[in-house]
N, C-alpha and C. Protein backbone atom coordinates (compact mmCIF):
# COMPACT_ATOMS: atom_id res chain seq x y z
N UNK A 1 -4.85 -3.74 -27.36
CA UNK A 1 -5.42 -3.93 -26.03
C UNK A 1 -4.83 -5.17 -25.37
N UNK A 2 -4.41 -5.76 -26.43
CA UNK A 2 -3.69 -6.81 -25.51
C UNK A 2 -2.68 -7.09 -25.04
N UNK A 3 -2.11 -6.22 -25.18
CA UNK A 3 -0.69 -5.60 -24.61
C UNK A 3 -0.77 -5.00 -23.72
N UNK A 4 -2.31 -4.39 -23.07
CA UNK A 4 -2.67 -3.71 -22.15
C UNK A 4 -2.91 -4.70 -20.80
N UNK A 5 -3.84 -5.80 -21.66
CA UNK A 5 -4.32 -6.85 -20.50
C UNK A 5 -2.69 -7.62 -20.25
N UNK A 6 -1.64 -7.57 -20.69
CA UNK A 6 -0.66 -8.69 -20.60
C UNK A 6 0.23 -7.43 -19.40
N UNK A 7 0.06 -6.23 -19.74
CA UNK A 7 0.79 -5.46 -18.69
C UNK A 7 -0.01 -5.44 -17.30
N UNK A 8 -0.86 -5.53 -17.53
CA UNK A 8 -2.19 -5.18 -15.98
C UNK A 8 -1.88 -6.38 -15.32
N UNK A 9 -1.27 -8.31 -15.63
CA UNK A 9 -1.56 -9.29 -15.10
C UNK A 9 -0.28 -9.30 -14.81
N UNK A 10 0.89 -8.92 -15.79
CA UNK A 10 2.06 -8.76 -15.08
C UNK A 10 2.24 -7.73 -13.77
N UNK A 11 1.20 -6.47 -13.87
CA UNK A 11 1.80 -5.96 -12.54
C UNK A 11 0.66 -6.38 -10.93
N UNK A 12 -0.42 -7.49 -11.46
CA UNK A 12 -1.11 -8.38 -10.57
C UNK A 12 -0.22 -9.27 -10.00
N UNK A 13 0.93 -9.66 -11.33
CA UNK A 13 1.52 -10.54 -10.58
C UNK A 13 0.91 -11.78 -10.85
N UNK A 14 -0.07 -12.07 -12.28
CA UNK A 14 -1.12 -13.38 -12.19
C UNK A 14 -1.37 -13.93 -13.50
N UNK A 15 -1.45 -15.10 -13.92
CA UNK A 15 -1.06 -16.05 -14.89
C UNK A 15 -2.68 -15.50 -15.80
N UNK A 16 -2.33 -16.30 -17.32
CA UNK A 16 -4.29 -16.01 -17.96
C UNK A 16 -4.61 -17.09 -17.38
N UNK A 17 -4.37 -18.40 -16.70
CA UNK A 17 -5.75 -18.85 -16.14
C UNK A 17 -6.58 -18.36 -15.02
N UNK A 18 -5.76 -17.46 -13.96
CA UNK A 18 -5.59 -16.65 -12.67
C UNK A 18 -6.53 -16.20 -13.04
N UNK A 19 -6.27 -14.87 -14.08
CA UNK A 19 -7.43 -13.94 -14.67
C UNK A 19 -8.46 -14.57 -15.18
N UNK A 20 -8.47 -15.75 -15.79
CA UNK A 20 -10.12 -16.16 -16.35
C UNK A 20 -10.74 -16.54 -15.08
N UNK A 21 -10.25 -17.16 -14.14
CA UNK A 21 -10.75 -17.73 -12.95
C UNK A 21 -11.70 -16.63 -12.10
N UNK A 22 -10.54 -15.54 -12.51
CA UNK A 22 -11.34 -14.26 -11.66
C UNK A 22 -12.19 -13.55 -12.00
N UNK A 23 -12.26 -13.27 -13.21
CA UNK A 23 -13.26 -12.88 -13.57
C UNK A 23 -14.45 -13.68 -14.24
N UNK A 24 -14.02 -15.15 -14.92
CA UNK A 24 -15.66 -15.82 -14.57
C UNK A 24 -15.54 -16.09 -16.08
N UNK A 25 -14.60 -16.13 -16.90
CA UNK A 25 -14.63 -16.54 -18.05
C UNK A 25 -13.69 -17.90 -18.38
N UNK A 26 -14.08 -18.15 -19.41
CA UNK A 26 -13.17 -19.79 -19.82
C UNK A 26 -11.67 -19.27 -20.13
N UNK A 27 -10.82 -19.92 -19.61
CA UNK A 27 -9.52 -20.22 -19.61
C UNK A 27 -8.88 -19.91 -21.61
N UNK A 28 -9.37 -20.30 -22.08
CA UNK A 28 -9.26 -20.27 -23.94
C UNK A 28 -9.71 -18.98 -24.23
N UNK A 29 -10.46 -18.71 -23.42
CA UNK A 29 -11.15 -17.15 -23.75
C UNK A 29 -9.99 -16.12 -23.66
N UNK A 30 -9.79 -16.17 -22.48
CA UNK A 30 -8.35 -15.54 -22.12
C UNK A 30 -7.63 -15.60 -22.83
N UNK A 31 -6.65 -17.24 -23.13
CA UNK A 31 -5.58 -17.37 -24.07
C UNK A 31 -5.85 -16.60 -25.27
N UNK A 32 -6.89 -16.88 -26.13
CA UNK A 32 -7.08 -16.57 -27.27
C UNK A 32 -6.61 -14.76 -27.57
N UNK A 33 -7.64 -14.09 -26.36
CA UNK A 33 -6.80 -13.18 -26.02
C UNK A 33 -6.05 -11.94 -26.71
N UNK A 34 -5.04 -12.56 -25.39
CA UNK A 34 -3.69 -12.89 -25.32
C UNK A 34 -3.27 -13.06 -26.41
N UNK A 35 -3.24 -13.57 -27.77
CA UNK A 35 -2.58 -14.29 -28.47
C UNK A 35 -3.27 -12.96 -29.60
N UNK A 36 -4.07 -12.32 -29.46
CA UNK A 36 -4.90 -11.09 -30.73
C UNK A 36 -5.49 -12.25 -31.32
N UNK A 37 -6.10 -13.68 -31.39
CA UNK A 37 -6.76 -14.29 -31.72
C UNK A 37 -7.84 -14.20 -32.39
N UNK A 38 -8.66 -13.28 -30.56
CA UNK A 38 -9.68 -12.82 -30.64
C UNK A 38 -9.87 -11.29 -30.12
N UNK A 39 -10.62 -10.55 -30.39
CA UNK A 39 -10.37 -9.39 -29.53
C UNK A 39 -11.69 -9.62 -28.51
N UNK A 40 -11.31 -8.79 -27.42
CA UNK A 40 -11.85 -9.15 -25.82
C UNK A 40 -13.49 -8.57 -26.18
N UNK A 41 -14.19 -9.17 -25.70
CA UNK A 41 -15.66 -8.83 -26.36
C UNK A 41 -15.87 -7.57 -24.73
N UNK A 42 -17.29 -7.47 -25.34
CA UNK A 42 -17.87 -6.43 -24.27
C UNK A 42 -18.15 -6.90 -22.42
N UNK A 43 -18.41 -8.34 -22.73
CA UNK A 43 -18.78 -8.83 -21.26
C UNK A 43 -17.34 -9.28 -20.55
N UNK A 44 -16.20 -9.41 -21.44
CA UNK A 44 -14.94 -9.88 -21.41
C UNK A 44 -14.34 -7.97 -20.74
N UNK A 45 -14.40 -7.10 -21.15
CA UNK A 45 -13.74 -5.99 -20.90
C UNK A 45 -14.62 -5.46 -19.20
N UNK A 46 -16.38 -5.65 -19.25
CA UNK A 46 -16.92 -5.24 -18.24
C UNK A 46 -16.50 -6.08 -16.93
N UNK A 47 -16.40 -7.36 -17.18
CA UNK A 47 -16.05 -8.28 -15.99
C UNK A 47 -14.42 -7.90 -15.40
N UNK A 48 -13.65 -7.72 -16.47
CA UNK A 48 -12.48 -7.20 -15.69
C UNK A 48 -12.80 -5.97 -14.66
N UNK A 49 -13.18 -4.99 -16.04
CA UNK A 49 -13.19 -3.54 -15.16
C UNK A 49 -14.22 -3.62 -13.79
N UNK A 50 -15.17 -4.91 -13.75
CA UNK A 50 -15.82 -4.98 -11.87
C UNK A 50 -15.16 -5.30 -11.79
N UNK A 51 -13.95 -6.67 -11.63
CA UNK A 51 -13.24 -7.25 -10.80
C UNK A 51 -12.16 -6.98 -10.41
N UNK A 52 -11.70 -6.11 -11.35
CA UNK A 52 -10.52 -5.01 -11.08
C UNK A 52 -10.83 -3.78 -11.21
N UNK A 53 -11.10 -3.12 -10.03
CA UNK A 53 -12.14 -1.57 -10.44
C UNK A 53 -10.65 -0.63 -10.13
N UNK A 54 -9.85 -0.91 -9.82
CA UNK A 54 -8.93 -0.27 -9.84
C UNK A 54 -7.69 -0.01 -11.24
N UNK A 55 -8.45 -0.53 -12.41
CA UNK A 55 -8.11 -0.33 -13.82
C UNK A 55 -8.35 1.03 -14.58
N UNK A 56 -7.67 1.39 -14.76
CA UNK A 56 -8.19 2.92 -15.55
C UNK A 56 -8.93 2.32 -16.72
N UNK A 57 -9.82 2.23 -17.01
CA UNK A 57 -10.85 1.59 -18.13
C UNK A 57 -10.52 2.88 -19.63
N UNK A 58 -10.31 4.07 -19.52
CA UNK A 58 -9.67 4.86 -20.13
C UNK A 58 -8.05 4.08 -20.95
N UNK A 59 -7.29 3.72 -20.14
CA UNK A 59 -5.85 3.20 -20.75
C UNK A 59 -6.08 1.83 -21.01
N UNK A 60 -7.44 0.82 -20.43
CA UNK A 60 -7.86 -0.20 -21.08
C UNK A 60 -8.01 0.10 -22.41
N UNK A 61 -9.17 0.78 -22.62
CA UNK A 61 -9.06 1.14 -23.93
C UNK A 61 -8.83 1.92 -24.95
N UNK A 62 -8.08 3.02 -24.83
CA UNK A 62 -7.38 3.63 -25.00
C UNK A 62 -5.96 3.81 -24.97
N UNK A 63 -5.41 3.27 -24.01
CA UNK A 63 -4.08 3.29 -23.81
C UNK A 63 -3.81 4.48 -23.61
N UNK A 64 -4.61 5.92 -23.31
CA UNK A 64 -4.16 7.12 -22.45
C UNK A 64 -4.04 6.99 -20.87
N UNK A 65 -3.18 7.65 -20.24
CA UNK A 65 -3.73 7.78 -19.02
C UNK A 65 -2.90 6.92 -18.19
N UNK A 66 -2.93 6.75 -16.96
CA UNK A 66 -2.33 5.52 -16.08
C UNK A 66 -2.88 4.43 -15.65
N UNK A 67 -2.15 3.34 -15.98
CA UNK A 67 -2.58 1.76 -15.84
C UNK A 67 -3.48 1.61 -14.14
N UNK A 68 -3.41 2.81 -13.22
CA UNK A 68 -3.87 2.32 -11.92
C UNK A 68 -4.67 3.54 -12.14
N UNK A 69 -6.06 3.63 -11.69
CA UNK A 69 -6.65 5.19 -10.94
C UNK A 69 -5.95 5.81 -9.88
N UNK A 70 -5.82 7.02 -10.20
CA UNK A 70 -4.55 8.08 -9.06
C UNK A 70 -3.34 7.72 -9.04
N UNK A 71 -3.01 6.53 -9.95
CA UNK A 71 -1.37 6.28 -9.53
C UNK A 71 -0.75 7.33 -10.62
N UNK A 72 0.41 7.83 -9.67
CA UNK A 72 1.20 8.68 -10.96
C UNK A 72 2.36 7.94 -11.15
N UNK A 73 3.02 7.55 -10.56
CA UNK A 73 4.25 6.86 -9.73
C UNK A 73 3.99 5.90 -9.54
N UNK A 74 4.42 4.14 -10.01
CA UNK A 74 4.22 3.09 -8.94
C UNK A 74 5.46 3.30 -8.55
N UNK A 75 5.63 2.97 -7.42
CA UNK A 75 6.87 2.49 -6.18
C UNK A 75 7.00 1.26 -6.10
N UNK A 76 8.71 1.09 -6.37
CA UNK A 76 9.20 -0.03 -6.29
C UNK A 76 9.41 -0.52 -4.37
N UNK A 77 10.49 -1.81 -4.36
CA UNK A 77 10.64 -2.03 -3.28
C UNK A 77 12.02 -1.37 -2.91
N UNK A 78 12.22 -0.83 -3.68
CA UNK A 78 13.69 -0.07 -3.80
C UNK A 78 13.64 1.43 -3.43
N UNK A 79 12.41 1.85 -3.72
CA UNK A 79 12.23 3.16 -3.21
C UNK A 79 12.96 3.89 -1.72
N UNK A 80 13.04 5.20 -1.72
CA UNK A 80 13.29 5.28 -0.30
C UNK A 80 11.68 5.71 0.62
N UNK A 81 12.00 5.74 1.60
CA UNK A 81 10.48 5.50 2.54
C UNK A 81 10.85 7.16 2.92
N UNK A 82 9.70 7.88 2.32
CA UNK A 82 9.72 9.28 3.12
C UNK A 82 9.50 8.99 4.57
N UNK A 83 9.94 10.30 4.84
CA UNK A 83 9.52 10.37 7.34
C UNK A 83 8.59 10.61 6.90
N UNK A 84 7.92 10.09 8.37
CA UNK A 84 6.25 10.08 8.34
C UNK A 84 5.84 11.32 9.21
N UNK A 85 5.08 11.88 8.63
CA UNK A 85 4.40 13.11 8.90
C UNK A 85 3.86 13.02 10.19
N UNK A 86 4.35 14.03 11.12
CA UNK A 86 3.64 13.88 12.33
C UNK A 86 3.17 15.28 12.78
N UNK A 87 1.89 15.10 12.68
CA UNK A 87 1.03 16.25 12.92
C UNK A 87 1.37 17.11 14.42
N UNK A 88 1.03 18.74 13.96
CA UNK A 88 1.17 19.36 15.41
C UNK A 88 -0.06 19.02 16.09
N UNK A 89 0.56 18.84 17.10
CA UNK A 89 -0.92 18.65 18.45
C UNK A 89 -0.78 20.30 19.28
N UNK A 90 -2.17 20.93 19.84
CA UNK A 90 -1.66 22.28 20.31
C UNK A 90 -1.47 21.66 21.98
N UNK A 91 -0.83 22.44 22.69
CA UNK A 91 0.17 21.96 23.95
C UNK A 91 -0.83 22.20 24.83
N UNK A 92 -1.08 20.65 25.09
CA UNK A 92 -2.31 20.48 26.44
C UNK A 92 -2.02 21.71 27.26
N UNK A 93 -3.74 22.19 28.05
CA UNK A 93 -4.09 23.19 28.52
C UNK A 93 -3.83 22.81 30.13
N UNK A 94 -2.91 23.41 31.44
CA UNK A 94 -2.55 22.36 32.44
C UNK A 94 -3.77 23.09 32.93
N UNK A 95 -4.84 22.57 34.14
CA UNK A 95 -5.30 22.95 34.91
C UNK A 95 -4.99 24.06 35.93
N UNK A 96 -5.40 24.99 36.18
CA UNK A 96 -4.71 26.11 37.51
C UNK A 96 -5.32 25.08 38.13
N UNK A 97 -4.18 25.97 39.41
CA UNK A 97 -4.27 25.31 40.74
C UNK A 97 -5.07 25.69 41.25
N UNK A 98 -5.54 24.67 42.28
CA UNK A 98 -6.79 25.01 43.19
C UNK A 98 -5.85 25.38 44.38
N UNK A 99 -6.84 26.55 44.98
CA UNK A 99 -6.55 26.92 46.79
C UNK A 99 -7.67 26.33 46.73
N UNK A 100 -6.84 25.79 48.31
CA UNK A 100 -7.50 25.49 49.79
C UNK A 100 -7.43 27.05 51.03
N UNK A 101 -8.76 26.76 51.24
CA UNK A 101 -8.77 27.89 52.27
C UNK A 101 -8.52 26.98 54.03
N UNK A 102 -7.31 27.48 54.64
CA UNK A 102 -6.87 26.60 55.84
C UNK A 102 -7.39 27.80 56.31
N UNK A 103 -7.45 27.65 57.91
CA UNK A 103 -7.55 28.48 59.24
C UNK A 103 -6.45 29.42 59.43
N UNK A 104 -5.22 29.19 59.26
CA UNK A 104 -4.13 30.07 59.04
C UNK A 104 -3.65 30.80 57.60
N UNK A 105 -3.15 29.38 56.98
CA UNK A 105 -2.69 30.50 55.82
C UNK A 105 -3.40 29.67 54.36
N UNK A 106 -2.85 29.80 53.10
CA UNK A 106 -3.52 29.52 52.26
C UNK A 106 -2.24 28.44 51.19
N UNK A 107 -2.48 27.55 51.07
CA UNK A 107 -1.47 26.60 49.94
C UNK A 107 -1.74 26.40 49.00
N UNK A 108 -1.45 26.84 47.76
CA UNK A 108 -1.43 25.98 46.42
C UNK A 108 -1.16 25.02 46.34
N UNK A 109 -2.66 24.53 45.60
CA UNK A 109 -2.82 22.40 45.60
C UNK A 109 -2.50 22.46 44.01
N UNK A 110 -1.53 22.08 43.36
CA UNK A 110 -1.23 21.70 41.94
C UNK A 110 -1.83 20.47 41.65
N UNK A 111 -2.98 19.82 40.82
CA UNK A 111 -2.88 18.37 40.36
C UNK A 111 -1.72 18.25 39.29
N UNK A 112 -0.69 17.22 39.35
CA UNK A 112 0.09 17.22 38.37
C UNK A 112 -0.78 15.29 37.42
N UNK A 113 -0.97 15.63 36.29
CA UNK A 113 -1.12 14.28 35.76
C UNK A 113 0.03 13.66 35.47
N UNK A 114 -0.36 12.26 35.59
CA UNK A 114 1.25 11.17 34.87
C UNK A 114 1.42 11.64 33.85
N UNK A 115 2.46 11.50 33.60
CA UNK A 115 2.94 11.51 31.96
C UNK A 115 2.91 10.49 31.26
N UNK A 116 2.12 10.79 29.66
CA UNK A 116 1.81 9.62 28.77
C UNK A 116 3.24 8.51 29.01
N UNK A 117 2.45 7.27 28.40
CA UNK A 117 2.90 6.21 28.46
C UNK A 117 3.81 6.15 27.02
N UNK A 118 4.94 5.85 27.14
CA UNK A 118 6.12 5.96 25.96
C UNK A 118 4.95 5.19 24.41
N UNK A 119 5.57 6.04 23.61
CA UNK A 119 5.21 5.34 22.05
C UNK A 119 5.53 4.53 21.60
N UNK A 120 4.47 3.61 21.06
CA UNK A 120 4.85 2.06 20.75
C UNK A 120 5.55 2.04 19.69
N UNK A 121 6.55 1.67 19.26
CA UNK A 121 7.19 1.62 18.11
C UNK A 121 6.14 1.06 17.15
N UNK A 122 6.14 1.58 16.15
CA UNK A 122 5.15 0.89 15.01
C UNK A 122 5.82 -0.07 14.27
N UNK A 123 5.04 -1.56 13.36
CA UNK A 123 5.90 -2.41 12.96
C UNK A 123 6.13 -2.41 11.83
N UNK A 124 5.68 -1.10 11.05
CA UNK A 124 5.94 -0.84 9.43
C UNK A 124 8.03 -0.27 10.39
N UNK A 125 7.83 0.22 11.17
CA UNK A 125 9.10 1.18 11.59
C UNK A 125 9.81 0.05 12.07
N UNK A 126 9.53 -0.82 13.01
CA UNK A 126 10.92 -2.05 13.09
C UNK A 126 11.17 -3.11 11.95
N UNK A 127 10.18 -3.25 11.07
CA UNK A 127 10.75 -3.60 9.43
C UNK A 127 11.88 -2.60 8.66
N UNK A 128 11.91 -1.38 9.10
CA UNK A 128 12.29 -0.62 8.16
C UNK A 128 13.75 -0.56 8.98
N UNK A 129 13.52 -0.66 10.12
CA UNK A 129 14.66 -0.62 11.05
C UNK A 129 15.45 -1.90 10.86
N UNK A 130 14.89 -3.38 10.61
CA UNK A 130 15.64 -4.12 10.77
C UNK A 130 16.48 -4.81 9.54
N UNK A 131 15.86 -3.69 8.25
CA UNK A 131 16.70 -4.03 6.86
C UNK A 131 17.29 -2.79 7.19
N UNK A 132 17.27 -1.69 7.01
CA UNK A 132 17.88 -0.49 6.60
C UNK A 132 18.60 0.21 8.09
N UNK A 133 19.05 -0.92 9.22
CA UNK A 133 19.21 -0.08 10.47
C UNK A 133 20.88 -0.94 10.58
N UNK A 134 21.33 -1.69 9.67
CA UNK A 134 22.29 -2.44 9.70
C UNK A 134 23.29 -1.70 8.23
N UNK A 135 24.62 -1.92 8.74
CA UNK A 135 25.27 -1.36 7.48
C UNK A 135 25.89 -2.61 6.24
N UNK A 136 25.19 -3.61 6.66
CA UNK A 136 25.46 -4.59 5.65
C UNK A 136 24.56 -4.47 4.50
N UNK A 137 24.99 -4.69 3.02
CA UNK A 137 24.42 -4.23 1.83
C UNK A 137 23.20 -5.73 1.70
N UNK A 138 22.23 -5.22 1.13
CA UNK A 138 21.10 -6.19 1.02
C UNK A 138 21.37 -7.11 -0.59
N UNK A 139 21.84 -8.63 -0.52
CA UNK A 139 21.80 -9.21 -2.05
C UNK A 139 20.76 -9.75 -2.18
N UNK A 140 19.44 -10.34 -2.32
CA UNK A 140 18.81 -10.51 -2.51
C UNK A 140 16.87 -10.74 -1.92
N UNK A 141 16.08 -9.97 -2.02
CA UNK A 141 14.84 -10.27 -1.24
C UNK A 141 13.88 -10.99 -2.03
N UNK A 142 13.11 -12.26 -1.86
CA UNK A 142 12.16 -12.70 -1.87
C UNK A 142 10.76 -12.66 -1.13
N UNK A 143 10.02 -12.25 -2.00
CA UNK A 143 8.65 -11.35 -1.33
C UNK A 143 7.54 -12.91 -1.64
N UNK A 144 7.01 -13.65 -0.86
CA UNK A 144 5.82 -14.53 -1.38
C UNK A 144 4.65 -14.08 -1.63
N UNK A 145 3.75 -13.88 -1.90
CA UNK A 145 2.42 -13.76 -2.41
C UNK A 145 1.37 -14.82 -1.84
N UNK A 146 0.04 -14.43 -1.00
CA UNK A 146 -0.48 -15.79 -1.04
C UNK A 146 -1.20 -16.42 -2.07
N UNK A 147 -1.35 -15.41 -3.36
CA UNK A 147 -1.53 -16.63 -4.32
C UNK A 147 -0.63 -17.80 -4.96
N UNK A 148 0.44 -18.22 -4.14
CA UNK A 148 1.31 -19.25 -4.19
C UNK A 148 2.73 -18.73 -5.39
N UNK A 149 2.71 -17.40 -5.73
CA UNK A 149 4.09 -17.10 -6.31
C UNK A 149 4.54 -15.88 -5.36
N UNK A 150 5.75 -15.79 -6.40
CA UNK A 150 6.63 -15.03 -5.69
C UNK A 150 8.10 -13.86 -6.30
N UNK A 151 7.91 -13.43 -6.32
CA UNK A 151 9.14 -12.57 -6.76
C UNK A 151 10.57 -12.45 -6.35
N UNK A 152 11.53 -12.13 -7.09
CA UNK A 152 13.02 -11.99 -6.21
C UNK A 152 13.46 -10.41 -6.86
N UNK A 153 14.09 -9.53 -5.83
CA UNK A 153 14.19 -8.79 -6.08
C UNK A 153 15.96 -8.57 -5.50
N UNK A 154 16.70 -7.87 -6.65
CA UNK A 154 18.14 -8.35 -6.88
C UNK A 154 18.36 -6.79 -6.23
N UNK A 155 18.46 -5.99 -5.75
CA UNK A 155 19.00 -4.41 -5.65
C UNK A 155 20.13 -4.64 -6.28
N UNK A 156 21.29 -5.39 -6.64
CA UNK A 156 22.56 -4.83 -7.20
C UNK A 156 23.25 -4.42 -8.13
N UNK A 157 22.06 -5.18 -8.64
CA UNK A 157 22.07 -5.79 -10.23
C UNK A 157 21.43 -4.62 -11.54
């Protein structure tokens, strides 16, 4: 199991004092651990699985199953970005025209509406545009975290 908790903090991204902090236990508790010292008691396994409810508590203890609930796949930053699904809309219904009844003859009054206002570019789409819209090859990205680390991610390598 502790090979389990050392994979879950590596893909948090978070140190054992991070994790004791978060879940409410002593710092040694953790290490010990970590280390098969000690094995993780019952209030030690429940406090994770509230504070990380997104743990398969199954591959906690067990080691069947996937490290995330519903994940089948994690996705890297390397992945490619599927097109985004854009739903059919059915083709607005135009109003008939109204007659006017004149003294002589009779005219079709059309209301025509404006036409929608152009689509805002979305800013997941000018991120994606402004790495992947250039033909220069990407050497290195650094992603920060606001828990004060950070990752580097090499594509070439």
């Amino acid at each position: 199991m502790e090979d389990r908790i050392k994979k879950f903090m590596e893909h948090k991204g978070i140190s054992p004092s991070e994790l004791a902090d978060a879940i409410g236990v002593q710092r040694s508790n953790v290490t010990h651990v970590l280390k098969a010292r000690n094995k993780p008691s019952f209030q030690f396994i429940e406090k994770l699985l509230q504070i990380y409810p997104e743990i398969n508590a199954k591959w906690l203890l067990l080691g069947e199953g996937n490290m995330i609930e519903g994940l089948s796949k994690s996705r890297t930053l390397f992945d490619t970005i599927p097109d985004p699904v854009i739903p059919k809309v059915a083709p607005e219904k135009r109003p008939e025209p109204e007659m006017v009844k004149e003294s002589t003859a009779t005219t079709p009054i059309e209301t025509i509406s404006a036409p929608p206002a152009a689509a805002k570019k979305e800013p997941e789409n000018e991120l994606y545009d402004a790495f992947f819209g250039t033909d220069k090859p990407i050497e290195r990205m650094i992603v920060f975290f606001k828990d004060q680390t950070f990752k580097v991610y090499n594509p070439s390598r």
